[in-house]
PDB file of N, CA and C in Angstrom:
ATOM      1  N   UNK A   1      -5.152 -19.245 -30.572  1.00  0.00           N
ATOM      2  CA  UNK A   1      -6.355 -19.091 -29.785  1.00  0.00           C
ATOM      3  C   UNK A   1      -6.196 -17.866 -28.876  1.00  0.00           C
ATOM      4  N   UNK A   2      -7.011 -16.821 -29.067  1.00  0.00           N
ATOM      5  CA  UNK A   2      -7.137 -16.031 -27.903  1.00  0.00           C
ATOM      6  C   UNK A   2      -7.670 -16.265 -26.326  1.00  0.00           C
ATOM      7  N   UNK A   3      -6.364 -15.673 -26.158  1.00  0.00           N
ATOM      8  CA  UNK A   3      -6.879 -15.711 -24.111  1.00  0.00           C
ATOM      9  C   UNK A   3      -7.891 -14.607 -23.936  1.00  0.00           C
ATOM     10  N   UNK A   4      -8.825 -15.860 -22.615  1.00  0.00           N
ATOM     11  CA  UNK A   4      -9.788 -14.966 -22.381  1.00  0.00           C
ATOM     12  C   UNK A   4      -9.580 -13.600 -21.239  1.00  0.00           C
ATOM     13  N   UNK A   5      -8.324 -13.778 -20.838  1.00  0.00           N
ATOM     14  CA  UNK A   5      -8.084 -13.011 -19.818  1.00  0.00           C
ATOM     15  C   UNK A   5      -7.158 -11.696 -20.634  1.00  0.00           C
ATOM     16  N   UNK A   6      -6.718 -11.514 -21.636  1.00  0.00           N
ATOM     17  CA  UNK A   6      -5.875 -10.955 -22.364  1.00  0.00           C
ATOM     18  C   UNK A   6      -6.981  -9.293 -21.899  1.00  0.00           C
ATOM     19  N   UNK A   7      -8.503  -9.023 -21.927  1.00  0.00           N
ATOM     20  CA  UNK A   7      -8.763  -7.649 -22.005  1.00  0.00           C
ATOM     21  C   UNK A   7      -8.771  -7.318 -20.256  1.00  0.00           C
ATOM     22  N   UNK A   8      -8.462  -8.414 -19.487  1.00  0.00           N
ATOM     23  CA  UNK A   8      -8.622  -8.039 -18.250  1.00  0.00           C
ATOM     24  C   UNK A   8      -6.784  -7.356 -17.498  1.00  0.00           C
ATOM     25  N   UNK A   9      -5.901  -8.445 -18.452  1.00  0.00           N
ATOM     26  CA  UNK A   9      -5.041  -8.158 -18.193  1.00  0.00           C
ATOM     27  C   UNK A   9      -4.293  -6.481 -18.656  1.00  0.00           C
ATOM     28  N   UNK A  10      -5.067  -5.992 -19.904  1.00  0.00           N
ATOM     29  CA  UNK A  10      -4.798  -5.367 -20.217  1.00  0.00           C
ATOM     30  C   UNK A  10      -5.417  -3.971 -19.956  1.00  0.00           C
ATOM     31  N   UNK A  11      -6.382  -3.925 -18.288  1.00  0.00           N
ATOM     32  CA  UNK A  11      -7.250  -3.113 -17.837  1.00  0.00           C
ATOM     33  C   UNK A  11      -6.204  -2.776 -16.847  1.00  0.00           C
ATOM     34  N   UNK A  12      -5.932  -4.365 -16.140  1.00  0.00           N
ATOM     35  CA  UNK A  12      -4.814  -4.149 -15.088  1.00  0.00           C
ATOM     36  C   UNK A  12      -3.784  -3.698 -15.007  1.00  0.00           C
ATOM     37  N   UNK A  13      -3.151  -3.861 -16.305  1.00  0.00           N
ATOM     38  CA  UNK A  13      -1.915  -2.931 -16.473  1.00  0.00           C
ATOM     39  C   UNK A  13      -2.191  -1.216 -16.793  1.00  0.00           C
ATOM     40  N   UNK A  14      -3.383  -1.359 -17.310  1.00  0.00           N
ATOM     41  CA  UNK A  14      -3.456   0.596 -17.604  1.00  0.00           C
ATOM     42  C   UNK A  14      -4.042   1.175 -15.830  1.00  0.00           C
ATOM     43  N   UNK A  15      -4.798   0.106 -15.382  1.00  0.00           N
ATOM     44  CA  UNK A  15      -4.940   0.706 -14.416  1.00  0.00           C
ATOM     45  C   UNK A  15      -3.473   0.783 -13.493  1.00  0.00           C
ATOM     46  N   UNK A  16      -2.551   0.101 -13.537  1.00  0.00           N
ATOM     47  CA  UNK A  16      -1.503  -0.060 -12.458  1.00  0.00           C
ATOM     48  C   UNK A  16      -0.843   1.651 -12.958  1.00  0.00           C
ATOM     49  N   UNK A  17      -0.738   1.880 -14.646  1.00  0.00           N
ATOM     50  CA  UNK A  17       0.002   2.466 -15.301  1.00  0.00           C
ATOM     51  C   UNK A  17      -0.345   3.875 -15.032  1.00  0.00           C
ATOM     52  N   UNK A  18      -1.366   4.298 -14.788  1.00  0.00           N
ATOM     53  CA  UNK A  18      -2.356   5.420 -14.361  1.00  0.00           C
ATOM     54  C   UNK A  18      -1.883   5.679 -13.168  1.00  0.00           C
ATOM     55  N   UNK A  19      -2.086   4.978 -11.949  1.00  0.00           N
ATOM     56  CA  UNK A  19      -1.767   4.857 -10.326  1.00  0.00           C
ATOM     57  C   UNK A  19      -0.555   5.181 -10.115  1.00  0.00           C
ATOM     58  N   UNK A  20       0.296   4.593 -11.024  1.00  0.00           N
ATOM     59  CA  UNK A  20       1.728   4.742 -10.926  1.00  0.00           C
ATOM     60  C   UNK A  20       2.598   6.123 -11.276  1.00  0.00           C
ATOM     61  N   UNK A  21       1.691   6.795 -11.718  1.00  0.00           N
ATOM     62  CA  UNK A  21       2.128   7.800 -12.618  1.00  0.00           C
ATOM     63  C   UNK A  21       1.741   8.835 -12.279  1.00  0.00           C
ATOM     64  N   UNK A  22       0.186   8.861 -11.639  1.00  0.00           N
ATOM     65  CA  UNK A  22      -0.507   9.671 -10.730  1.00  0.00           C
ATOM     66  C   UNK A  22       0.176  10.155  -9.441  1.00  0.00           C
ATOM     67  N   UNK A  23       0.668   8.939  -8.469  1.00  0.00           N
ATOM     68  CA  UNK A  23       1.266   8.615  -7.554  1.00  0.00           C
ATOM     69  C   UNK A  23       2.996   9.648  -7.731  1.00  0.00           C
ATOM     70  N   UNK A  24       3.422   9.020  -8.540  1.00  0.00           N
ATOM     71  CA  UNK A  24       4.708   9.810  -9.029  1.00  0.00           C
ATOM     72  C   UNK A  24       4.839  11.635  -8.992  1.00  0.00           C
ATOM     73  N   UNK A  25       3.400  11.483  -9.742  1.00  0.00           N
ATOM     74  CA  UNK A  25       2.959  13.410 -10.230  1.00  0.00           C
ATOM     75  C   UNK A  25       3.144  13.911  -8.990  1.00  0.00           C
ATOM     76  N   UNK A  26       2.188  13.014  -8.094  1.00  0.00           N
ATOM     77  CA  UNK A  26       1.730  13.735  -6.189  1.00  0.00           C
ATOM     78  C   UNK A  26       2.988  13.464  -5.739  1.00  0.00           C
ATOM     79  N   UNK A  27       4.563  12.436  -5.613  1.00  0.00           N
ATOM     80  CA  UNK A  27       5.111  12.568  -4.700  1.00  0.00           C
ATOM     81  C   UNK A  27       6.179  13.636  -5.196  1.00  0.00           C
ATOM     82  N   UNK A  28       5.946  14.475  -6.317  1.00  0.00           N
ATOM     83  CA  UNK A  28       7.218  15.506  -6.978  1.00  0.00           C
ATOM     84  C   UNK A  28       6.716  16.504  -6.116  1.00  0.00           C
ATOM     85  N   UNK A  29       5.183  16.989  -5.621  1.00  0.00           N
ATOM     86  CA  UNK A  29       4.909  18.180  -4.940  1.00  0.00           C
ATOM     87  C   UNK A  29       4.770  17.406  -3.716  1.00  0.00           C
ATOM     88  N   UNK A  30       5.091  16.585  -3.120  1.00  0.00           N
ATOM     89  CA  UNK A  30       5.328  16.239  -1.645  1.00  0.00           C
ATOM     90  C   UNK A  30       6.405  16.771  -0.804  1.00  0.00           C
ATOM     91  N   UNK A  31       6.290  17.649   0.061  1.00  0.00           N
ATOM     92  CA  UNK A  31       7.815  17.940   0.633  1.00  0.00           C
ATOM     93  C   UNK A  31       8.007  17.321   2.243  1.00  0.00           C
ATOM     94  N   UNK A  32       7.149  16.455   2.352  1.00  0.00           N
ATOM     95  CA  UNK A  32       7.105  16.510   3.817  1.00  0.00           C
ATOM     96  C   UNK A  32       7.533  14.345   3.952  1.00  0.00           C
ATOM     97  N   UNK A  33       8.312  14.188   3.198  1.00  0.00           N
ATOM     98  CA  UNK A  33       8.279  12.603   3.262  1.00  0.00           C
ATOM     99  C   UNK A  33       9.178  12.785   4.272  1.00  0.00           C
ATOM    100  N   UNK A  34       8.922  11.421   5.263  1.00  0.00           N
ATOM    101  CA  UNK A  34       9.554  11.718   6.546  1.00  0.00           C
ATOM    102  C   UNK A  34      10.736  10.632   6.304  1.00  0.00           C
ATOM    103  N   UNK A  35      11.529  10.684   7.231  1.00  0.00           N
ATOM    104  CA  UNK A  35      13.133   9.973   7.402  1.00  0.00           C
ATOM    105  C   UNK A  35      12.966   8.636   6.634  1.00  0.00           C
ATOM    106  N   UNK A  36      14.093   8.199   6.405  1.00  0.00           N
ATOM    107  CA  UNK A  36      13.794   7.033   6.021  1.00  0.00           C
ATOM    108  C   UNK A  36      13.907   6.354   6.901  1.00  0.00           C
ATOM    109  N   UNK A  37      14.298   6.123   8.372  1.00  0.00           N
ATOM    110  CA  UNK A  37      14.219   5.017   9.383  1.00  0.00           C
ATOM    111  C   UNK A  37      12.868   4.872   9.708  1.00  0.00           C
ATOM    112  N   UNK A  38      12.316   6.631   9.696  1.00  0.00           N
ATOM    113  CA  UNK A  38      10.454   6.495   9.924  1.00  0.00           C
ATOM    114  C   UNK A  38       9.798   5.483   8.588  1.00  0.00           C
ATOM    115  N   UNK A  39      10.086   5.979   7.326  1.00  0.00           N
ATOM    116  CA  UNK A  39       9.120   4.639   6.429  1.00  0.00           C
ATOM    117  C   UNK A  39       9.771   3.299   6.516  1.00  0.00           C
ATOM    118  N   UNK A  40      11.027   3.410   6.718  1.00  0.00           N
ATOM    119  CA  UNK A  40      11.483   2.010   6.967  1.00  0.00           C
ATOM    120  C   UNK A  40      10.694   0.984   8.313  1.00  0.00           C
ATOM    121  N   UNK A  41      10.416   1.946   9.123  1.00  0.00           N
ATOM    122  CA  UNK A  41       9.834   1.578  10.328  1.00  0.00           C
ATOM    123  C   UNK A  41       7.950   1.341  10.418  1.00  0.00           C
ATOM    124  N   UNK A  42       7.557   2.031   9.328  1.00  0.00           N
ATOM    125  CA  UNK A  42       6.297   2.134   8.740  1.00  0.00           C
ATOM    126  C   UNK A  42       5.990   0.782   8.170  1.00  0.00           C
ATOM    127  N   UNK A  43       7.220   0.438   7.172  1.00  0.00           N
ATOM    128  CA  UNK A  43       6.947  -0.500   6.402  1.00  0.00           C
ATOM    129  C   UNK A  43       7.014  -1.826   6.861  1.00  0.00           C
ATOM    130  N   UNK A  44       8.078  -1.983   7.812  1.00  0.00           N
ATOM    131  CA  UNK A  44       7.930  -3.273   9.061  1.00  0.00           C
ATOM    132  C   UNK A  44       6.498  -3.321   9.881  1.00  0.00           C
ATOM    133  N   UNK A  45       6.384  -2.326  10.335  1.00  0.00           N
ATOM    134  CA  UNK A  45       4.598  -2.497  10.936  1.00  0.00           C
ATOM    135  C   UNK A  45       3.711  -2.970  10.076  1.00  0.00           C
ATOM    136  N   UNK A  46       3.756  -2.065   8.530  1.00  0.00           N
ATOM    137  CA  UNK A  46       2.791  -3.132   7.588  1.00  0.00           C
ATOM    138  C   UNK A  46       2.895  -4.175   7.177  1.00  0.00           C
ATOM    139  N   UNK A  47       4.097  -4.861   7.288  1.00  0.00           N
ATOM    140  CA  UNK A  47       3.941  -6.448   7.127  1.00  0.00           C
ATOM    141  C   UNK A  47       4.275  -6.494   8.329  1.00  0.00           C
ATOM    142  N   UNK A  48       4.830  -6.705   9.284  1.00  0.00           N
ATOM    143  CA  UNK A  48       4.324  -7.407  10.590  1.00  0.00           C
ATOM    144  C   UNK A  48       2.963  -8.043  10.809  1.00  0.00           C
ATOM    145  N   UNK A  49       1.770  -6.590   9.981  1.00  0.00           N
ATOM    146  CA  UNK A  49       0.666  -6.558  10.376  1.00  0.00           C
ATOM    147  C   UNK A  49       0.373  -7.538   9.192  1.00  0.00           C
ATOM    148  N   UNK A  50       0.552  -7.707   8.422  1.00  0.00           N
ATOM    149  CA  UNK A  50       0.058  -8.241   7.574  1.00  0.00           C
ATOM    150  C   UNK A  50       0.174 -10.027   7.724  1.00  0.00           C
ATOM    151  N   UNK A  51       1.334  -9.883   8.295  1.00  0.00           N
ATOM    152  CA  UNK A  51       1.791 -11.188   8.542  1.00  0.00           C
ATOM    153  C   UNK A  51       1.174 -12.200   9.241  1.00  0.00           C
ATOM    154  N   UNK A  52       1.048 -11.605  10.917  1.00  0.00           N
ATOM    155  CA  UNK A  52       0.217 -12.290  11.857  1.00  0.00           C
ATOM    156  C   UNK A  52      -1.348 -11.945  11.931  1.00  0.00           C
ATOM    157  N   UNK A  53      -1.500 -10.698  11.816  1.00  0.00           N
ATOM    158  CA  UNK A  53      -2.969 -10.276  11.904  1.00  0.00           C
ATOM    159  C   UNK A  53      -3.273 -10.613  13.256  1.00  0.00           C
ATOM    160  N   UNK A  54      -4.430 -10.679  13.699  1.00  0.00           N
ATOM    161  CA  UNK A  54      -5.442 -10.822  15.098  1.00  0.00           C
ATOM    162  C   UNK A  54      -5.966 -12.139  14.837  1.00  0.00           C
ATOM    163  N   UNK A  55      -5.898 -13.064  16.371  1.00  0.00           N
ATOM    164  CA  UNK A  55      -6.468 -13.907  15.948  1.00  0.00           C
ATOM    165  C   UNK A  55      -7.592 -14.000  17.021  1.00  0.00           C
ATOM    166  N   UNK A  56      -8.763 -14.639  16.190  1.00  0.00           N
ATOM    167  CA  UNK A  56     -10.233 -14.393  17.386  1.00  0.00           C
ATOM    168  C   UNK A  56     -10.825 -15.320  17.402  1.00  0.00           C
ATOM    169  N   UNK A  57     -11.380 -15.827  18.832  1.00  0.00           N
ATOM    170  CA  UNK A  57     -11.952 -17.021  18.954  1.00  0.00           C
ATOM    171  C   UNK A  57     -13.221 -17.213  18.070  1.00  0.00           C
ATOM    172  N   UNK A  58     -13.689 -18.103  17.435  1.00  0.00           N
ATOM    173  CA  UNK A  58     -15.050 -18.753  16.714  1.00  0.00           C
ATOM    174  C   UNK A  58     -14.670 -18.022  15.323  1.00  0.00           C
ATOM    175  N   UNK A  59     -13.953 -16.723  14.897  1.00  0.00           N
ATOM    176  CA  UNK A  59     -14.127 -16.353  13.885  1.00  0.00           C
ATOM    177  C   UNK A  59     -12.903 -16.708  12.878  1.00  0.00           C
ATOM    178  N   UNK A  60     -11.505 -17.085  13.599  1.00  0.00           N
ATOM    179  CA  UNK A  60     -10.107 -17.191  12.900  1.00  0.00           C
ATOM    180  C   UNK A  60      -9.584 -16.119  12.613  1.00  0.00           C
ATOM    181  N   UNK A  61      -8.786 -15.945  11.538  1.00  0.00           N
ATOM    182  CA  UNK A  61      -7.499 -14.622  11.617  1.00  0.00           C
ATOM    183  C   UNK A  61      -8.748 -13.441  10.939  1.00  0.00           C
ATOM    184  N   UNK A  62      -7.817 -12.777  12.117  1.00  0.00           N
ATOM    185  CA  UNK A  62      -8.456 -11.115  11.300  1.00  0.00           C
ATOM    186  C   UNK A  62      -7.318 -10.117  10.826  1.00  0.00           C
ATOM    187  N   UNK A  63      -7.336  -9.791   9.967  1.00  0.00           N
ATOM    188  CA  UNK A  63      -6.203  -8.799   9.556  1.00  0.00           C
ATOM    189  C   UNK A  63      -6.384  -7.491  10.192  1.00  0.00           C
ATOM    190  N   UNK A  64      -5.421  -6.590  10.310  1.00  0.00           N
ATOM    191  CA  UNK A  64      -5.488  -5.449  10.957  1.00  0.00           C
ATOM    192  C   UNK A  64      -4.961  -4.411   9.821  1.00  0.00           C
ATOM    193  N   UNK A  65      -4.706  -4.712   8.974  1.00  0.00           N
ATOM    194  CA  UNK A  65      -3.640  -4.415   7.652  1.00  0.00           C
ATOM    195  C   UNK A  65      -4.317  -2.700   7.760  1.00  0.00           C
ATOM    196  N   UNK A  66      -5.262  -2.521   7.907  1.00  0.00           N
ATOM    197  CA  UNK A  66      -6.190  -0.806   7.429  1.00  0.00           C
ATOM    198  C   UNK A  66      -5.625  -0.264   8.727  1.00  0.00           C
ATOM    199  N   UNK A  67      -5.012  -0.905  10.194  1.00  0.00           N
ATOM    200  CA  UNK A  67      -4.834   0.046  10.959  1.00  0.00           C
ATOM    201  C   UNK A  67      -3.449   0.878  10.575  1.00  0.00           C
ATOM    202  N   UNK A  68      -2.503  -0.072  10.269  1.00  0.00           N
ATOM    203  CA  UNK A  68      -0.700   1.253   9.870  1.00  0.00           C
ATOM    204  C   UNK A  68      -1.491   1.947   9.202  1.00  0.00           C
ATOM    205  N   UNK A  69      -2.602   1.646   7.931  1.00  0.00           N
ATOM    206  CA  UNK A  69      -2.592   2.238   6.847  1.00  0.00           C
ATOM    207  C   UNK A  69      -3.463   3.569   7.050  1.00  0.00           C
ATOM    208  N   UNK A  70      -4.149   3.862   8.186  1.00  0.00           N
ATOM    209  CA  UNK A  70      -5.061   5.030   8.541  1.00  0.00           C
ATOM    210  C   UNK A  70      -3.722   5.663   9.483  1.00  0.00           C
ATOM    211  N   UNK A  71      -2.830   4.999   9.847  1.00  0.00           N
ATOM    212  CA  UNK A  71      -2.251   5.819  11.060  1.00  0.00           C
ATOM    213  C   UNK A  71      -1.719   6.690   9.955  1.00  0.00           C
ATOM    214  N   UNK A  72      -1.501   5.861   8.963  1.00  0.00           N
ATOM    215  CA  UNK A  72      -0.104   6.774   8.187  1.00  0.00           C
ATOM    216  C   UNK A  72      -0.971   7.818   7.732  1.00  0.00           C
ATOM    217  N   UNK A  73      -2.364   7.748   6.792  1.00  0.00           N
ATOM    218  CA  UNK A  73      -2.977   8.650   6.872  1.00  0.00           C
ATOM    219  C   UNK A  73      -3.094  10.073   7.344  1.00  0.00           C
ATOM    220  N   UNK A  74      -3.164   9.483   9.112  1.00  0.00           N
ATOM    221  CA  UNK A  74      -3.539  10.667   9.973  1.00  0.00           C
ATOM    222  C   UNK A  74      -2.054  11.165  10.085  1.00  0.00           C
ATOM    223  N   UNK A  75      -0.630  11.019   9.716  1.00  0.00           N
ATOM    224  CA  UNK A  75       0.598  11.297  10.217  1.00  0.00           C
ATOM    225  C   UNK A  75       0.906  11.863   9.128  1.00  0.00           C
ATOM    226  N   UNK A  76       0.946  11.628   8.268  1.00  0.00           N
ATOM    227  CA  UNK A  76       1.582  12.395   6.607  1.00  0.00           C
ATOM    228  C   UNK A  76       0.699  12.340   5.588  1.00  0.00           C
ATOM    229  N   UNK A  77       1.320  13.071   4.574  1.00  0.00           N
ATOM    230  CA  UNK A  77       0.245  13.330   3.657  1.00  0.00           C
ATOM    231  C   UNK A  77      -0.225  12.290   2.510  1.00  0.00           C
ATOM    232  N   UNK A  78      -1.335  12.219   1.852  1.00  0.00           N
ATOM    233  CA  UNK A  78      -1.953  11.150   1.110  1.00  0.00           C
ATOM    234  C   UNK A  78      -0.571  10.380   0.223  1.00  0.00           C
ATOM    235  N   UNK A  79      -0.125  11.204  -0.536  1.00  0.00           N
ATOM    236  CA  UNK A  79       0.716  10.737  -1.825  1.00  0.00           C
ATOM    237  C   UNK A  79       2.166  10.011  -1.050  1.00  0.00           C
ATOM    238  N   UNK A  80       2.522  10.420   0.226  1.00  0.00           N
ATOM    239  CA  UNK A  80       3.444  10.006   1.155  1.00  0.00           C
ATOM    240  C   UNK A  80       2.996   8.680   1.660  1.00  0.00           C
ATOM    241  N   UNK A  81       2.249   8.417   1.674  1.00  0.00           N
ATOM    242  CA  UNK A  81       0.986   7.170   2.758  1.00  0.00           C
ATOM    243  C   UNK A  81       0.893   6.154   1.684  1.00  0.00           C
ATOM    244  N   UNK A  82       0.481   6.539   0.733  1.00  0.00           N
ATOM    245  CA  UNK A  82      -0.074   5.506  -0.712  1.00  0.00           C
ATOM    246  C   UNK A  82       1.274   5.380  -0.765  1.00  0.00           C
ATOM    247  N   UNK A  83       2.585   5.822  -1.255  1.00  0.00           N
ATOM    248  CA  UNK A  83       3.919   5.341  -1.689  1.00  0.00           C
ATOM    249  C   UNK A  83       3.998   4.634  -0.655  1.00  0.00           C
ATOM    250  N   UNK A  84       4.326   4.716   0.751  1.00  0.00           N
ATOM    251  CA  UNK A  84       4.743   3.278   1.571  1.00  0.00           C
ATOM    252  C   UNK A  84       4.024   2.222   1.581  1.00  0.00           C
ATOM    253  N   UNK A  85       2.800   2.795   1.806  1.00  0.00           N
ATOM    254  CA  UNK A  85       2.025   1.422   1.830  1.00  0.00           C
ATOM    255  C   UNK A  85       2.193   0.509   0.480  1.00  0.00           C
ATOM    256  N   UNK A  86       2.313   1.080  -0.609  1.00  0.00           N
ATOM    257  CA  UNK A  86       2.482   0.314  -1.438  1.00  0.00           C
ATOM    258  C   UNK A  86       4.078  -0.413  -1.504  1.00  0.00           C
ATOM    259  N   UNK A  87       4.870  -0.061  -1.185  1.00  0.00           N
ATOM    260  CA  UNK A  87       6.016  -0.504  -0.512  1.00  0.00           C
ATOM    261  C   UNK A  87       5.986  -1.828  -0.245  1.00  0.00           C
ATOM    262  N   UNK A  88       5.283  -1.918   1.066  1.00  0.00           N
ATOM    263  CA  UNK A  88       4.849  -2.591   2.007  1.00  0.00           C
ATOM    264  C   UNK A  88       3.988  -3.562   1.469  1.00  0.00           C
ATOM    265  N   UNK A  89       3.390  -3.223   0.282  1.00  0.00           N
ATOM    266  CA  UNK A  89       2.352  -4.610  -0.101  1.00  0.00           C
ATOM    267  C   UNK A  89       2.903  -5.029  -1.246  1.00  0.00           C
ATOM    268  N   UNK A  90       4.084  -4.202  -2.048  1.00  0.00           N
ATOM    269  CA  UNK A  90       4.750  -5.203  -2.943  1.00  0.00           C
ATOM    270  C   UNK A  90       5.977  -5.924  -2.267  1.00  0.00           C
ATOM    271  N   UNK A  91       6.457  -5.572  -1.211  1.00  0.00           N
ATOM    272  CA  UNK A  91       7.610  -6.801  -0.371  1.00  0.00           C
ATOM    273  C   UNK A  91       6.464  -7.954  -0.121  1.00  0.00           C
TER     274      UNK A  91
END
């Protein structure tokens, strides 16, 4: 019997396979990746953040997860930012 999820799964993997590879291309012309105590220190803020999030009265948890992820943005460059963060969301 065919699975019905078999063409979705197989979108998800070309899409991961694409990203991954893309990602790779951009961090060979990256020269500016910063220390590793700095992404190490990056990557604790994004799960920290991820972890507890904000919590607000009447509404419950709010995540903050987009704030490391714009700081890193505004601090280093795209292909530098996407590699930690993704780091950070596969731990």
């Amino acid at each position: 019997m065919d699975s019905r999820y078999r063409a979705l799964t197989l979108y998800s993997w070309t899409i991961a396979l694409v990203a991954g590879a893309w990602l790779s291309f951009e961090l060979t012309k990256a020269t500016d990746f910063p220390p590793l105590w700095v992404a190490a220190l990056c990557i604790a803020c994004c799960l920290f953040v991820f972890q507890f999030g904000v919590r607000a009265p009447r509404i419950g948890l709010i995540s903050m997860e987009r704030v490391p992820q714009v700081a890193l943005l505004l601090t280093v460059s795209t292909p530098v930012a996407a590699a930690i963060c993704a780091i950070a969301s596969l731990l």
